[in-house]
PDB file of N, CA and C in Angstrom:
ATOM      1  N   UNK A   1     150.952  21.054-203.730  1.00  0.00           N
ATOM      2  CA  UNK A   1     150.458  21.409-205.033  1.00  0.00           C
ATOM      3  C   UNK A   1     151.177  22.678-205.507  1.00  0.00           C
ATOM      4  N   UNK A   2     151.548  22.984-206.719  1.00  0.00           N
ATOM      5  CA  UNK A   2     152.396  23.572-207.049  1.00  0.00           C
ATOM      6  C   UNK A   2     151.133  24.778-207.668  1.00  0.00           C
ATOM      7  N   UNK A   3     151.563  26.277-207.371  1.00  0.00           N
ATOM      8  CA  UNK A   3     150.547  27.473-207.885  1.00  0.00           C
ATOM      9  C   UNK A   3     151.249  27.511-209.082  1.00  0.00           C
ATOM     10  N   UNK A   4     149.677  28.300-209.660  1.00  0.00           N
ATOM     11  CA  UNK A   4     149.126  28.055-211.030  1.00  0.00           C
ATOM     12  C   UNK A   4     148.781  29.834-211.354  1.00  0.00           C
ATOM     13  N   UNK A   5     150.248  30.236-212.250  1.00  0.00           N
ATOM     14  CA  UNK A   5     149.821  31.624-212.976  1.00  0.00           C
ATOM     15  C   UNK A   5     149.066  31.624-213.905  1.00  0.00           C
ATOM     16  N   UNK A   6     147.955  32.464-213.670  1.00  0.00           N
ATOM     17  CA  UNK A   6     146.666  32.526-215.011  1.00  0.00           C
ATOM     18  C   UNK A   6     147.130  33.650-216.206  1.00  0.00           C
ATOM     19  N   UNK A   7     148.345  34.316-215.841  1.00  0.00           N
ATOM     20  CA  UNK A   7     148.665  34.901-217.081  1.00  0.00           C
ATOM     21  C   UNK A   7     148.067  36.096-217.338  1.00  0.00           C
ATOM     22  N   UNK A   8     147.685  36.642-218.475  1.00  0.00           N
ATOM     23  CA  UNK A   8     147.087  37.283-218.750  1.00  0.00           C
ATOM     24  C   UNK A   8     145.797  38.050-219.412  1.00  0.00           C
ATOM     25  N   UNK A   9     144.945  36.193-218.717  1.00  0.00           N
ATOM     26  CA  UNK A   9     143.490  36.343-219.825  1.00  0.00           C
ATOM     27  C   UNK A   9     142.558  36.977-218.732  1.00  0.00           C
ATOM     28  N   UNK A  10     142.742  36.868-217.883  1.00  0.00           N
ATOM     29  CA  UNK A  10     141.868  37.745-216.384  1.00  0.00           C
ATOM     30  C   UNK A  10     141.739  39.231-216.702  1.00  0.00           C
ATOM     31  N   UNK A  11     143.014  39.974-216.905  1.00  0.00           N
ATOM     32  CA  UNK A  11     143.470  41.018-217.164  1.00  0.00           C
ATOM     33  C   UNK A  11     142.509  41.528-218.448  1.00  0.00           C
ATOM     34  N   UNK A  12     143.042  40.994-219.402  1.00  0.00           N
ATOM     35  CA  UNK A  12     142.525  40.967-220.370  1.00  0.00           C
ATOM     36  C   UNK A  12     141.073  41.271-220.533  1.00  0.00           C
ATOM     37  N   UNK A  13     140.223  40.075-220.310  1.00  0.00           N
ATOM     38  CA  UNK A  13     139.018  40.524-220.315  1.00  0.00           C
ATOM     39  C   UNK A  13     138.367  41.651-219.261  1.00  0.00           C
ATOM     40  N   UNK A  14     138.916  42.057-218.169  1.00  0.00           N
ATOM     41  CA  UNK A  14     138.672  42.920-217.453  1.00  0.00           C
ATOM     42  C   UNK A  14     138.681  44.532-217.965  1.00  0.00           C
ATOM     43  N   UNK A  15     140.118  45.011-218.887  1.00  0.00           N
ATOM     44  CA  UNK A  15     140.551  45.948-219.445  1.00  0.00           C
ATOM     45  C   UNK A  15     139.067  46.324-220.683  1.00  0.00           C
ATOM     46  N   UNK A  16     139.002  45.142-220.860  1.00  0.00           N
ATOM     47  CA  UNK A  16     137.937  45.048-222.159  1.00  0.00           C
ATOM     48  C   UNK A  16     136.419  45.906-222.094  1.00  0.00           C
ATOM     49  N   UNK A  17     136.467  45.138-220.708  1.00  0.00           N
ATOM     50  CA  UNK A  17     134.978  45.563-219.962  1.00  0.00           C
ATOM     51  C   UNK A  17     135.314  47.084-219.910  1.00  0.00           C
ATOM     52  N   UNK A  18     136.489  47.265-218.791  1.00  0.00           N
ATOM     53  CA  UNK A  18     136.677  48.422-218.475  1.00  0.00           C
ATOM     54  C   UNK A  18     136.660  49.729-219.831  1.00  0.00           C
ATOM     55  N   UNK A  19     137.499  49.142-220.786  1.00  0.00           N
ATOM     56  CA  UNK A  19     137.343  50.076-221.438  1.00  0.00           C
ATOM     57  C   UNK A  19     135.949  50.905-222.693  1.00  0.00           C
ATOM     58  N   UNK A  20     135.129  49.713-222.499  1.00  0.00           N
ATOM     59  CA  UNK A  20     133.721  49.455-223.148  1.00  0.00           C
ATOM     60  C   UNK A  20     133.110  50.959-222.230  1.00  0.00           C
ATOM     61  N   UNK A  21     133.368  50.935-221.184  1.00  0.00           N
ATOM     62  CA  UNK A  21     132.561  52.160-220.233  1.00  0.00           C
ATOM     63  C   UNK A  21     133.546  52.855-220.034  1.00  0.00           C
ATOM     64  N   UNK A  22     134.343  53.139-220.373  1.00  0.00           N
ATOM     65  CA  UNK A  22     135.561  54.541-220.135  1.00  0.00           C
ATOM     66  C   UNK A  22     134.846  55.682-220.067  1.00  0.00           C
ATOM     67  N   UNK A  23     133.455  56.344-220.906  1.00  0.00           N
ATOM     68  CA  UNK A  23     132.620  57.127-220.973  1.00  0.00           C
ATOM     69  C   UNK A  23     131.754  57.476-219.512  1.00  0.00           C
ATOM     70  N   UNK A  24     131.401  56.006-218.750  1.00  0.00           N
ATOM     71  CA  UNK A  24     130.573  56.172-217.194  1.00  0.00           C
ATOM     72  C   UNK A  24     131.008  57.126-216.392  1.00  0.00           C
ATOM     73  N   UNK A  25     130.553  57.602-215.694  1.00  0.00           N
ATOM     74  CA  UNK A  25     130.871  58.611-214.758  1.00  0.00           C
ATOM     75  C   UNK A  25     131.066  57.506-213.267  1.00  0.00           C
ATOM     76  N   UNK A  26     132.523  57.950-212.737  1.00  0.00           N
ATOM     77  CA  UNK A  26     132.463  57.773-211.468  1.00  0.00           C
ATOM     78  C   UNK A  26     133.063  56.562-211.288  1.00  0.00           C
ATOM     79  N   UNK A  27     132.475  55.314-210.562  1.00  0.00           N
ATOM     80  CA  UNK A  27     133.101  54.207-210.096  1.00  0.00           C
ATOM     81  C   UNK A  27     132.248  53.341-211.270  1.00  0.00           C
ATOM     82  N   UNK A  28     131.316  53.946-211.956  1.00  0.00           N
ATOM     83  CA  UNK A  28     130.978  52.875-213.329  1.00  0.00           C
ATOM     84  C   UNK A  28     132.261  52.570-214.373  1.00  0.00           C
ATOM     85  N   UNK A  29     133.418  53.304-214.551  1.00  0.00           N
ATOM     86  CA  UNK A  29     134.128  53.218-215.207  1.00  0.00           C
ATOM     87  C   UNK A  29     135.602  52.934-214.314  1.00  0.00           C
ATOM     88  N   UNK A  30     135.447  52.665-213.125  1.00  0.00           N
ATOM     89  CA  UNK A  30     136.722  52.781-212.353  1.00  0.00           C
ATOM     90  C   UNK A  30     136.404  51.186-211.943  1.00  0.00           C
ATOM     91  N   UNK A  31     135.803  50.861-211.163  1.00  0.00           N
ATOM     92  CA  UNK A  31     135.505  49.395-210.802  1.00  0.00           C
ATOM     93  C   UNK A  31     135.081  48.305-211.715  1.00  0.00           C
ATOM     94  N   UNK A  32     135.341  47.340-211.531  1.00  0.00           N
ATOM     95  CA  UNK A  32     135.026  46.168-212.465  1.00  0.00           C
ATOM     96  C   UNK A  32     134.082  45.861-212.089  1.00  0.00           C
ATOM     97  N   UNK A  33     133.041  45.769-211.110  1.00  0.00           N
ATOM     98  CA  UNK A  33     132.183  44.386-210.965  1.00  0.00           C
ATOM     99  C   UNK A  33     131.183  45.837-211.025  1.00  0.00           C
ATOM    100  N   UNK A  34     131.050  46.964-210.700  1.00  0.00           N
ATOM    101  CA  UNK A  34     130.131  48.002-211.850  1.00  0.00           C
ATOM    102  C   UNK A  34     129.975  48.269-212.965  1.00  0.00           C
ATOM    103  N   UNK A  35     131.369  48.288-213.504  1.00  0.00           N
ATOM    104  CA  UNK A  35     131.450  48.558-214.953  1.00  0.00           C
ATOM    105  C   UNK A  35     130.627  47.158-215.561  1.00  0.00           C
ATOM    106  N   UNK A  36     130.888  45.818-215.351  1.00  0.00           N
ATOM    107  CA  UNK A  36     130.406  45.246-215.573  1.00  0.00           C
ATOM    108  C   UNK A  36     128.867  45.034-215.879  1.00  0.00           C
ATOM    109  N   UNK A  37     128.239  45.690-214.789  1.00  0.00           N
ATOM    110  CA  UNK A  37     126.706  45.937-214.531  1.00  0.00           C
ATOM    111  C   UNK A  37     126.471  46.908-215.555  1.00  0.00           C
ATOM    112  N   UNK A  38     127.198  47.899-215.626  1.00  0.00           N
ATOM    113  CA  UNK A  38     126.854  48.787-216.593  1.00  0.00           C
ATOM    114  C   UNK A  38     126.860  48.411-217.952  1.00  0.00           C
ATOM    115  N   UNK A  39     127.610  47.648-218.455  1.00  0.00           N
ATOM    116  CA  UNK A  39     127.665  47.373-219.538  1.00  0.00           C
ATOM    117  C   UNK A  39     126.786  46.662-220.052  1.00  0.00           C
ATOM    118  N   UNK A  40     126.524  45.429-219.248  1.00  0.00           N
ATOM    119  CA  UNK A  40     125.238  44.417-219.785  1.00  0.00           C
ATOM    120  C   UNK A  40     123.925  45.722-219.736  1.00  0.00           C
ATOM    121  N   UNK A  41     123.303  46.329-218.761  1.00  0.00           N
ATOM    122  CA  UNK A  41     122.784  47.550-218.774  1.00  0.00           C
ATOM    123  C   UNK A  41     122.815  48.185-220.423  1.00  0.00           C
ATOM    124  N   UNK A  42     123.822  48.571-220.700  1.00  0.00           N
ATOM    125  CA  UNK A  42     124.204  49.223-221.787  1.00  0.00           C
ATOM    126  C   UNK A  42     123.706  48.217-223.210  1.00  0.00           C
ATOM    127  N   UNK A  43     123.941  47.157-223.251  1.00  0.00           N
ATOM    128  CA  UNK A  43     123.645  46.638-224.460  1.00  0.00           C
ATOM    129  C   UNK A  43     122.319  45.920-224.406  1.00  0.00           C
ATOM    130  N   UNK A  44     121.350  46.294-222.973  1.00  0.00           N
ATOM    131  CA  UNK A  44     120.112  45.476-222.914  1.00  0.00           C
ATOM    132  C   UNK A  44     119.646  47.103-223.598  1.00  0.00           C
ATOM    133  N   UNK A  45     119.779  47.973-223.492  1.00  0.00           N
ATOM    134  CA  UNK A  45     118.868  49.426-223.704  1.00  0.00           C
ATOM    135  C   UNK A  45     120.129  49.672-225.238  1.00  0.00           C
ATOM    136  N   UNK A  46     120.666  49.195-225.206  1.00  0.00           N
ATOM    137  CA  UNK A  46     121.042  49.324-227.027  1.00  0.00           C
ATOM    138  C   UNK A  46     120.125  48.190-228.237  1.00  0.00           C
ATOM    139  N   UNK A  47     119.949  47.270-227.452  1.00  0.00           N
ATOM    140  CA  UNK A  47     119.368  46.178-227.974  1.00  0.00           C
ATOM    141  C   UNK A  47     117.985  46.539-228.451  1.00  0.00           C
ATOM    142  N   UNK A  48     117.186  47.093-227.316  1.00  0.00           N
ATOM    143  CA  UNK A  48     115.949  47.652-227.179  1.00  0.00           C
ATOM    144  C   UNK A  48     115.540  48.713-228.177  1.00  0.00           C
ATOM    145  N   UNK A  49     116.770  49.878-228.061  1.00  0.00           N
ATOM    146  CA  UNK A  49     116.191  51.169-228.721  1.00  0.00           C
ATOM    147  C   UNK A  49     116.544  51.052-230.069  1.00  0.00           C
ATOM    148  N   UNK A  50     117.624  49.975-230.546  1.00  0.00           N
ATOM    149  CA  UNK A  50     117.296  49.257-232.048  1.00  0.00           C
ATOM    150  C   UNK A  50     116.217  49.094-232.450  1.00  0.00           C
ATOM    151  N   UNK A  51     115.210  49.235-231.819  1.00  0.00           N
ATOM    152  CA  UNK A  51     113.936  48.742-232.525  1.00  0.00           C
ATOM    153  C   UNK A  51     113.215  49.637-232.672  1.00  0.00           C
ATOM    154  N   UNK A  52     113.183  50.300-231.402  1.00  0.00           N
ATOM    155  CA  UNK A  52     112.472  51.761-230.922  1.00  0.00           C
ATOM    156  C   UNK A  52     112.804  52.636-232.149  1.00  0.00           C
ATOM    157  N   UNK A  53     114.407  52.960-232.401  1.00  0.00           N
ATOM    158  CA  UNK A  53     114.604  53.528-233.370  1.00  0.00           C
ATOM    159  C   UNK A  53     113.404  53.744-234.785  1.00  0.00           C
ATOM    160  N   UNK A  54     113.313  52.255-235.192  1.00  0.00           N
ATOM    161  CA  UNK A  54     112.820  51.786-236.680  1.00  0.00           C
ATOM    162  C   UNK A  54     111.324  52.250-236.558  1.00  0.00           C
ATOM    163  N   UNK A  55     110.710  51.814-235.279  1.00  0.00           N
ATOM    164  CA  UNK A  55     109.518  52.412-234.815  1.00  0.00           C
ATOM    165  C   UNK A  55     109.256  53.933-234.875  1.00  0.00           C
ATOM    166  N   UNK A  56     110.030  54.661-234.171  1.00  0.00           N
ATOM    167  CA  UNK A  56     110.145  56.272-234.619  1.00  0.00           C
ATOM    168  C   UNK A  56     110.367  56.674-235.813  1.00  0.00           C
ATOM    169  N   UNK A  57     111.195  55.797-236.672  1.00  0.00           N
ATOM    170  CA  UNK A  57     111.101  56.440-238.121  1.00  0.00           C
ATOM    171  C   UNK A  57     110.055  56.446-239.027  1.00  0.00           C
ATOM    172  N   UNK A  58     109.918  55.420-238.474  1.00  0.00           N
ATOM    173  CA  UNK A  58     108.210  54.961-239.490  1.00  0.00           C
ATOM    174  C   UNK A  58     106.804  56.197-238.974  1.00  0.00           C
ATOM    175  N   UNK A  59     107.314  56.347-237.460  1.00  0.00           N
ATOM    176  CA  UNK A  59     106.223  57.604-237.561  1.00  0.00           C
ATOM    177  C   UNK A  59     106.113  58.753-238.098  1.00  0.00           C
ATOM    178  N   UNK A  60     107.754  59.064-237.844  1.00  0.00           N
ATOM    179  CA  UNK A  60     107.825  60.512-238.456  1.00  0.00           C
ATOM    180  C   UNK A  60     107.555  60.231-240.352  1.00  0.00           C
ATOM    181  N   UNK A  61     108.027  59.112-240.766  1.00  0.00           N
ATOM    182  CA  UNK A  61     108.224  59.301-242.315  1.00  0.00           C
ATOM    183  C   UNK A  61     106.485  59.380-242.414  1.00  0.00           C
ATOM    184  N   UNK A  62     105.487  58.406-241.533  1.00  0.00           N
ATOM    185  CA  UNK A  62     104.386  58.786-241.806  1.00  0.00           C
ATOM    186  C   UNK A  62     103.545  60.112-241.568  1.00  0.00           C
ATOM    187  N   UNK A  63     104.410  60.918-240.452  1.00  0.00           N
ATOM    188  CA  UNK A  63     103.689  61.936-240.538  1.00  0.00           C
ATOM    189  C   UNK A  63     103.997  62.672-241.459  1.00  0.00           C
ATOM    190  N   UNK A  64     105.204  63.290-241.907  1.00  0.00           N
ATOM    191  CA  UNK A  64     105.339  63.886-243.333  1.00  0.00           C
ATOM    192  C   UNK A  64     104.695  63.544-244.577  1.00  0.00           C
ATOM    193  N   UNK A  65     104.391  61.797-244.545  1.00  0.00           N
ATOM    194  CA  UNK A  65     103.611  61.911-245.946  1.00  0.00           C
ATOM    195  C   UNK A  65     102.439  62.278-245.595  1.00  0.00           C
ATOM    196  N   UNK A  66     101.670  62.198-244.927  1.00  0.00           N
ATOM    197  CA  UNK A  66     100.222  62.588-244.113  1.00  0.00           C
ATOM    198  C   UNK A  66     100.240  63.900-244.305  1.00  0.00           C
ATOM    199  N   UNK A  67     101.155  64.977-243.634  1.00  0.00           N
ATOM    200  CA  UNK A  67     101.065  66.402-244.267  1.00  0.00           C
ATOM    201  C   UNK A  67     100.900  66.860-245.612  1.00  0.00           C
ATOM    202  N   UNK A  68     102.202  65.947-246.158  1.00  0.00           N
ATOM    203  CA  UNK A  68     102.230  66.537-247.975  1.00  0.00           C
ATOM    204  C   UNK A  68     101.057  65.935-248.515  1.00  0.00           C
ATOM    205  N   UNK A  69     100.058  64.769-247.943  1.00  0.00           N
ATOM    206  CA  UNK A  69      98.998  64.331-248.922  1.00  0.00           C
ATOM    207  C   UNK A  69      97.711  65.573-248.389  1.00  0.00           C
ATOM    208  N   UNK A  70      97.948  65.848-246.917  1.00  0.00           N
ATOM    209  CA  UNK A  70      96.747  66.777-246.860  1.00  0.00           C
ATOM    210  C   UNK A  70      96.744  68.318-247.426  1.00  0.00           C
ATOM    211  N   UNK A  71      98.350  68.288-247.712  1.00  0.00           N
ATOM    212  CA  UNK A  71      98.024  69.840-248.303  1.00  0.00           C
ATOM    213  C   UNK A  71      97.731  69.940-249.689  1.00  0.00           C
ATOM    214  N   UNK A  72      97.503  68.457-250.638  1.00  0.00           N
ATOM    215  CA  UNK A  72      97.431  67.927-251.971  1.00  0.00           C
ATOM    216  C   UNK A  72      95.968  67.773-251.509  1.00  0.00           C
ATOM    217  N   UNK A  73      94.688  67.768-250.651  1.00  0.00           N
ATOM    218  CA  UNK A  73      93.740  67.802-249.864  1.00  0.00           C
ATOM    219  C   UNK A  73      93.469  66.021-250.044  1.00  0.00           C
ATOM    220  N   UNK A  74      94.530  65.373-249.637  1.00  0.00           N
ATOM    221  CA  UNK A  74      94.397  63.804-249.575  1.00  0.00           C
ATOM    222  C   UNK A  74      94.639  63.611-248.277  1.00  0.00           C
ATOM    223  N   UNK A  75      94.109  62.639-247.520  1.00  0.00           N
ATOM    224  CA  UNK A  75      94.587  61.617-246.326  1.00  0.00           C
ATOM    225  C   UNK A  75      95.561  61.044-246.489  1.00  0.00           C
ATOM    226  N   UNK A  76      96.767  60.598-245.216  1.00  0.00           N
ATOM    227  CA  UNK A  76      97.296  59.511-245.735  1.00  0.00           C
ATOM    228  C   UNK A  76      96.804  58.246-245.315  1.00  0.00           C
ATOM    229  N   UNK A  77      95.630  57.991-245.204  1.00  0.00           N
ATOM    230  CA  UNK A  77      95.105  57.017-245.036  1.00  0.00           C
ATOM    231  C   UNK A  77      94.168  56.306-246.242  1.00  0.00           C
ATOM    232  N   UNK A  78      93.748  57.364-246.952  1.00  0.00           N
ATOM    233  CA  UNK A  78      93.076  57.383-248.614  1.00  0.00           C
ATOM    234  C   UNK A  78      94.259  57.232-249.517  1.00  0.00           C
ATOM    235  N   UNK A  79      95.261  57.639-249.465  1.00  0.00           N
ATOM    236  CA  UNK A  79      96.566  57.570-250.440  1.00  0.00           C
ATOM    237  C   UNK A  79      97.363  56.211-250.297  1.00  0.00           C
ATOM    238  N   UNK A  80      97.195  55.519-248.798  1.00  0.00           N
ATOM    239  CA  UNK A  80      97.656  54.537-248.683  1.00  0.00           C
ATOM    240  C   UNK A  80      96.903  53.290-249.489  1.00  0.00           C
ATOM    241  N   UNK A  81      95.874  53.487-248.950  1.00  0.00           N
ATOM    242  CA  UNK A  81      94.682  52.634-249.382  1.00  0.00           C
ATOM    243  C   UNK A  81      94.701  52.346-250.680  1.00  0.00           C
ATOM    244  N   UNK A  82      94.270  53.546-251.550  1.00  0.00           N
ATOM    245  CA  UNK A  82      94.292  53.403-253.007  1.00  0.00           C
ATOM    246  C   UNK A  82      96.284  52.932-253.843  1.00  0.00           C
ATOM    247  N   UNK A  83      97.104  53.127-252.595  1.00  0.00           N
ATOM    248  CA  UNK A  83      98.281  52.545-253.444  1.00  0.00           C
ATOM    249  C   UNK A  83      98.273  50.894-253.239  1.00  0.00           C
ATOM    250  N   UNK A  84      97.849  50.111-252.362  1.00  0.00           N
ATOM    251  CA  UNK A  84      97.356  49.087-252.314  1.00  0.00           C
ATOM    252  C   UNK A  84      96.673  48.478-253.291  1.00  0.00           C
ATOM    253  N   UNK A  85      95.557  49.238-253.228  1.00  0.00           N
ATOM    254  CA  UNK A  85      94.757  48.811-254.039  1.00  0.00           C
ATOM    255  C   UNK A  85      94.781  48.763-255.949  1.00  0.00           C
ATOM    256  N   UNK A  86      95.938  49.888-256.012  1.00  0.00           N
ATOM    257  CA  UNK A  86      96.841  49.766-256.996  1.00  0.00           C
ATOM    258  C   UNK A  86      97.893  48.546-257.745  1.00  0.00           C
ATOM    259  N   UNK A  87      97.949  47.964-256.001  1.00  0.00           N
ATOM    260  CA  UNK A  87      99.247  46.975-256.029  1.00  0.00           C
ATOM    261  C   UNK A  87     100.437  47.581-255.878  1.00  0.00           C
ATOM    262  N   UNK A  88     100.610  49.105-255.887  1.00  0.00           N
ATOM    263  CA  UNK A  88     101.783  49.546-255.511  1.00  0.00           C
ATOM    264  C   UNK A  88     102.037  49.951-254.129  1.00  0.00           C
ATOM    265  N   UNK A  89     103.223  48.451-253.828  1.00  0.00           N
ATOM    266  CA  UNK A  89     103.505  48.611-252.276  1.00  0.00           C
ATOM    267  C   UNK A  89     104.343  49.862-252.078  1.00  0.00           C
ATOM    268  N   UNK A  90     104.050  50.813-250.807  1.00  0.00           N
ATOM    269  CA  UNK A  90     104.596  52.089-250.710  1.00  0.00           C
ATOM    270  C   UNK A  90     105.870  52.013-250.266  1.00  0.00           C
ATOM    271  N   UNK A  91     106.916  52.761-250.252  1.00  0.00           N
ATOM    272  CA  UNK A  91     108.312  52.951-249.863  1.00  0.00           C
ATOM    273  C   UNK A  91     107.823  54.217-248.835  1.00  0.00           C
ATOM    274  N   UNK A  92     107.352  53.940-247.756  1.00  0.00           N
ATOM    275  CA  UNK A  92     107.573  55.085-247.173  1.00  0.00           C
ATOM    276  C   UNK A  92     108.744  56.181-246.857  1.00  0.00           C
ATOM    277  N   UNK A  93     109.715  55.154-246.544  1.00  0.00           N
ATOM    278  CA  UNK A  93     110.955  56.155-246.623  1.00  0.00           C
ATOM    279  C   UNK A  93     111.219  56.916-247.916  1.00  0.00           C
ATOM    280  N   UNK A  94     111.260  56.457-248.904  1.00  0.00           N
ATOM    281  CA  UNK A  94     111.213  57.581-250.242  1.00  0.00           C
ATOM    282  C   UNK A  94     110.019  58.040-250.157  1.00  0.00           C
ATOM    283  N   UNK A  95     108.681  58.356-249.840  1.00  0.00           N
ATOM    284  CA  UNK A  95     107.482  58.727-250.463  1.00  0.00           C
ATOM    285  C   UNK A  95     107.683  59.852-249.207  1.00  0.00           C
ATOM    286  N   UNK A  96     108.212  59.859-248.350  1.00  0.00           N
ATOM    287  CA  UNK A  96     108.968  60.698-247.410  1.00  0.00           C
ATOM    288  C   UNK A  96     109.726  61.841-247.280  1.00  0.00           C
ATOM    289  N   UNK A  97     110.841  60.959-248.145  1.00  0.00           N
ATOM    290  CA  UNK A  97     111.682  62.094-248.728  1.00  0.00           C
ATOM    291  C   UNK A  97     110.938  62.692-249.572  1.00  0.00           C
ATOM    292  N   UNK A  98     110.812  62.417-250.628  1.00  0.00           N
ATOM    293  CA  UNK A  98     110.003  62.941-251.532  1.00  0.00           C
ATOM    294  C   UNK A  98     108.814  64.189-251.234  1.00  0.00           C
ATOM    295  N   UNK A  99     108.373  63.976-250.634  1.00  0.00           N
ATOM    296  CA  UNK A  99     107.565  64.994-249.914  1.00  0.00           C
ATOM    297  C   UNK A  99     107.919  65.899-249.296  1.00  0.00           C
ATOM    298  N   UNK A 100     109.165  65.515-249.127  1.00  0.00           N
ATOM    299  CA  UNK A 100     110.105  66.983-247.750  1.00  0.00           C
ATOM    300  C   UNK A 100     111.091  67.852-248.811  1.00  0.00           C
ATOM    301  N   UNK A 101     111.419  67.056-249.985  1.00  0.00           N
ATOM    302  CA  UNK A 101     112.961  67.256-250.769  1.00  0.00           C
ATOM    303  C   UNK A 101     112.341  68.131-252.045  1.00  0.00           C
ATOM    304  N   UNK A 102     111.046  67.187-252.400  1.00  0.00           N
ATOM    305  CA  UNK A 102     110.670  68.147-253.586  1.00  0.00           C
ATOM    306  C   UNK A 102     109.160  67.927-253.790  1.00  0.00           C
ATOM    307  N   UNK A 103     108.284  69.017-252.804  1.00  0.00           N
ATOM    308  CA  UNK A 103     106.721  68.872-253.188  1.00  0.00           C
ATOM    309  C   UNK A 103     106.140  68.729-254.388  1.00  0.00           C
ATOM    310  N   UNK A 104     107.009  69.299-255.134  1.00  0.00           N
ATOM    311  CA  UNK A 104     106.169  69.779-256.495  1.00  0.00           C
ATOM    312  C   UNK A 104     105.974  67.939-257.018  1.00  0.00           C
ATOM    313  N   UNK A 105     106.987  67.341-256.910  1.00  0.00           N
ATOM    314  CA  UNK A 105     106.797  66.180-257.860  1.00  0.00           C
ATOM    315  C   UNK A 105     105.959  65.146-256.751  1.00  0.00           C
ATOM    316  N   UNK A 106     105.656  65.231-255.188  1.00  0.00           N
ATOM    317  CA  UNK A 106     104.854  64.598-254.793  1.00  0.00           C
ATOM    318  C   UNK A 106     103.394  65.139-255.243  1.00  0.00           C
ATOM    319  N   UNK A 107     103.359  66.222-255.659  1.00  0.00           N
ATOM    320  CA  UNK A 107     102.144  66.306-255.711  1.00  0.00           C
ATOM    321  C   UNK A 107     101.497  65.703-257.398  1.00  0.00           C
ATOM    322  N   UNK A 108     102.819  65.838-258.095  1.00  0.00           N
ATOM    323  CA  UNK A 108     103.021  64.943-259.510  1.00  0.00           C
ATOM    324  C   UNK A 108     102.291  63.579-259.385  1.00  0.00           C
ATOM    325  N   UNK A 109     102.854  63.366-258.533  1.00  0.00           N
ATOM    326  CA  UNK A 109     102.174  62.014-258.489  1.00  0.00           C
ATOM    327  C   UNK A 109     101.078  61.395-257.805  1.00  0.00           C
ATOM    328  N   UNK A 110     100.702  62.250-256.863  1.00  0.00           N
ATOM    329  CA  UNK A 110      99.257  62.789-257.017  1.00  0.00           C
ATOM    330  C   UNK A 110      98.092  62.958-257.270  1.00  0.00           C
ATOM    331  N   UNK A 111      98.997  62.962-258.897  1.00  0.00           N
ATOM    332  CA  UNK A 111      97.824  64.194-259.837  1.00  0.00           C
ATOM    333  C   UNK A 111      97.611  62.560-260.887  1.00  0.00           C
ATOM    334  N   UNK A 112      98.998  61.858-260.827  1.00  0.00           N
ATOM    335  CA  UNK A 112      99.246  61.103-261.948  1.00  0.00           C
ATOM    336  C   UNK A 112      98.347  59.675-261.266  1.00  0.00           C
ATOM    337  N   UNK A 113      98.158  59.564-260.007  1.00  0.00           N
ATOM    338  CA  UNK A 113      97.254  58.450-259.234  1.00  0.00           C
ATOM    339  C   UNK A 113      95.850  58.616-259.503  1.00  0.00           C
ATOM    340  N   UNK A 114      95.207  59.727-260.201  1.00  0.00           N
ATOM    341  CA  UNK A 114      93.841  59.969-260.168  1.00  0.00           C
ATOM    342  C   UNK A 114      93.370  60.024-258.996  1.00  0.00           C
ATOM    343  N   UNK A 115      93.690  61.517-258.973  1.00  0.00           N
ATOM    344  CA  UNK A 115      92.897  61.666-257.187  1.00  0.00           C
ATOM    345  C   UNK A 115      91.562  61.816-256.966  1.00  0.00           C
ATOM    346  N   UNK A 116      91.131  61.639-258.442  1.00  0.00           N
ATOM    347  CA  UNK A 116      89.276  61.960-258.200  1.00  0.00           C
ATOM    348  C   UNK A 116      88.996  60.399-257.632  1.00  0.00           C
ATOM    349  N   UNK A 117      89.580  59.096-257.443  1.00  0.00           N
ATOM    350  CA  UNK A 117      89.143  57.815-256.702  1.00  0.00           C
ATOM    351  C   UNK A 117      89.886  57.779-255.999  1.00  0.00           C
ATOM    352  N   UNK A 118      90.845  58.783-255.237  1.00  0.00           N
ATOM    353  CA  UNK A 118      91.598  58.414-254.046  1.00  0.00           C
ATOM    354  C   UNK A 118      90.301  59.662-253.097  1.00  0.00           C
ATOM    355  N   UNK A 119      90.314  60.896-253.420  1.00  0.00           N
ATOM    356  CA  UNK A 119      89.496  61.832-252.245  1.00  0.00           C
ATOM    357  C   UNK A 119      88.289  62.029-252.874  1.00  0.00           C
TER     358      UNK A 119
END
């Protein structure tokens, strides 16, 4: 039977791996069948904290509006409520900013929600 050169797709995908972890410390970035481990590793906890991420933002954007409504002496649990009940679905991420960038006009609006049936 006559041998059979595989060329250069072995190589190839190996370099690939390898260079995906060039960053690892040690034999994670020197060996293949670690680097390898590391990498799937790497995109199971990239995969994950994609989400984690969206989860943490949503807390913090809620705790900032929660501050700026209590120092307006609102909940953000009464401010939420009554924007619902408004029909106006909230943008937390702007109602967020908004609260951090320029109080004066969160509290504008506020004033403009009738806070005597929100507190």
């Amino acid at each position: 039977m006559t041998r059979v050169k595989r060329g250069y797709i072995a190589r190839k995908r190996r370099k690939k791996i390898l260079a995906f972890v060039s960053g690892s410390r040690g034999a994670h970035s020197k060996l293949f069948r670690t680097a390898n481990q590391r990498k799937a590793r790497a995109l199971v906890s990239a995969h994950r904290d994609r989400g984690k991420r969206k989860r943490d933002l949503r807390r913090l954007w809620i705790t900032r509006i929660n501050a700026a409504a209590r120092a307006n002496g609102v909940s953000y649990n009464r401010l939420i409520q009554y924007l619902y009940k408004r029909q106006l679905l909230p943008n937390r991420k702007t109602l967020a900013q908004i609260a951090v960038l320029d109080s004066n006009c969160f509290s504008t609006i506020l004033k403009n929600l009738s806070c005597d049936e929100i507190g």
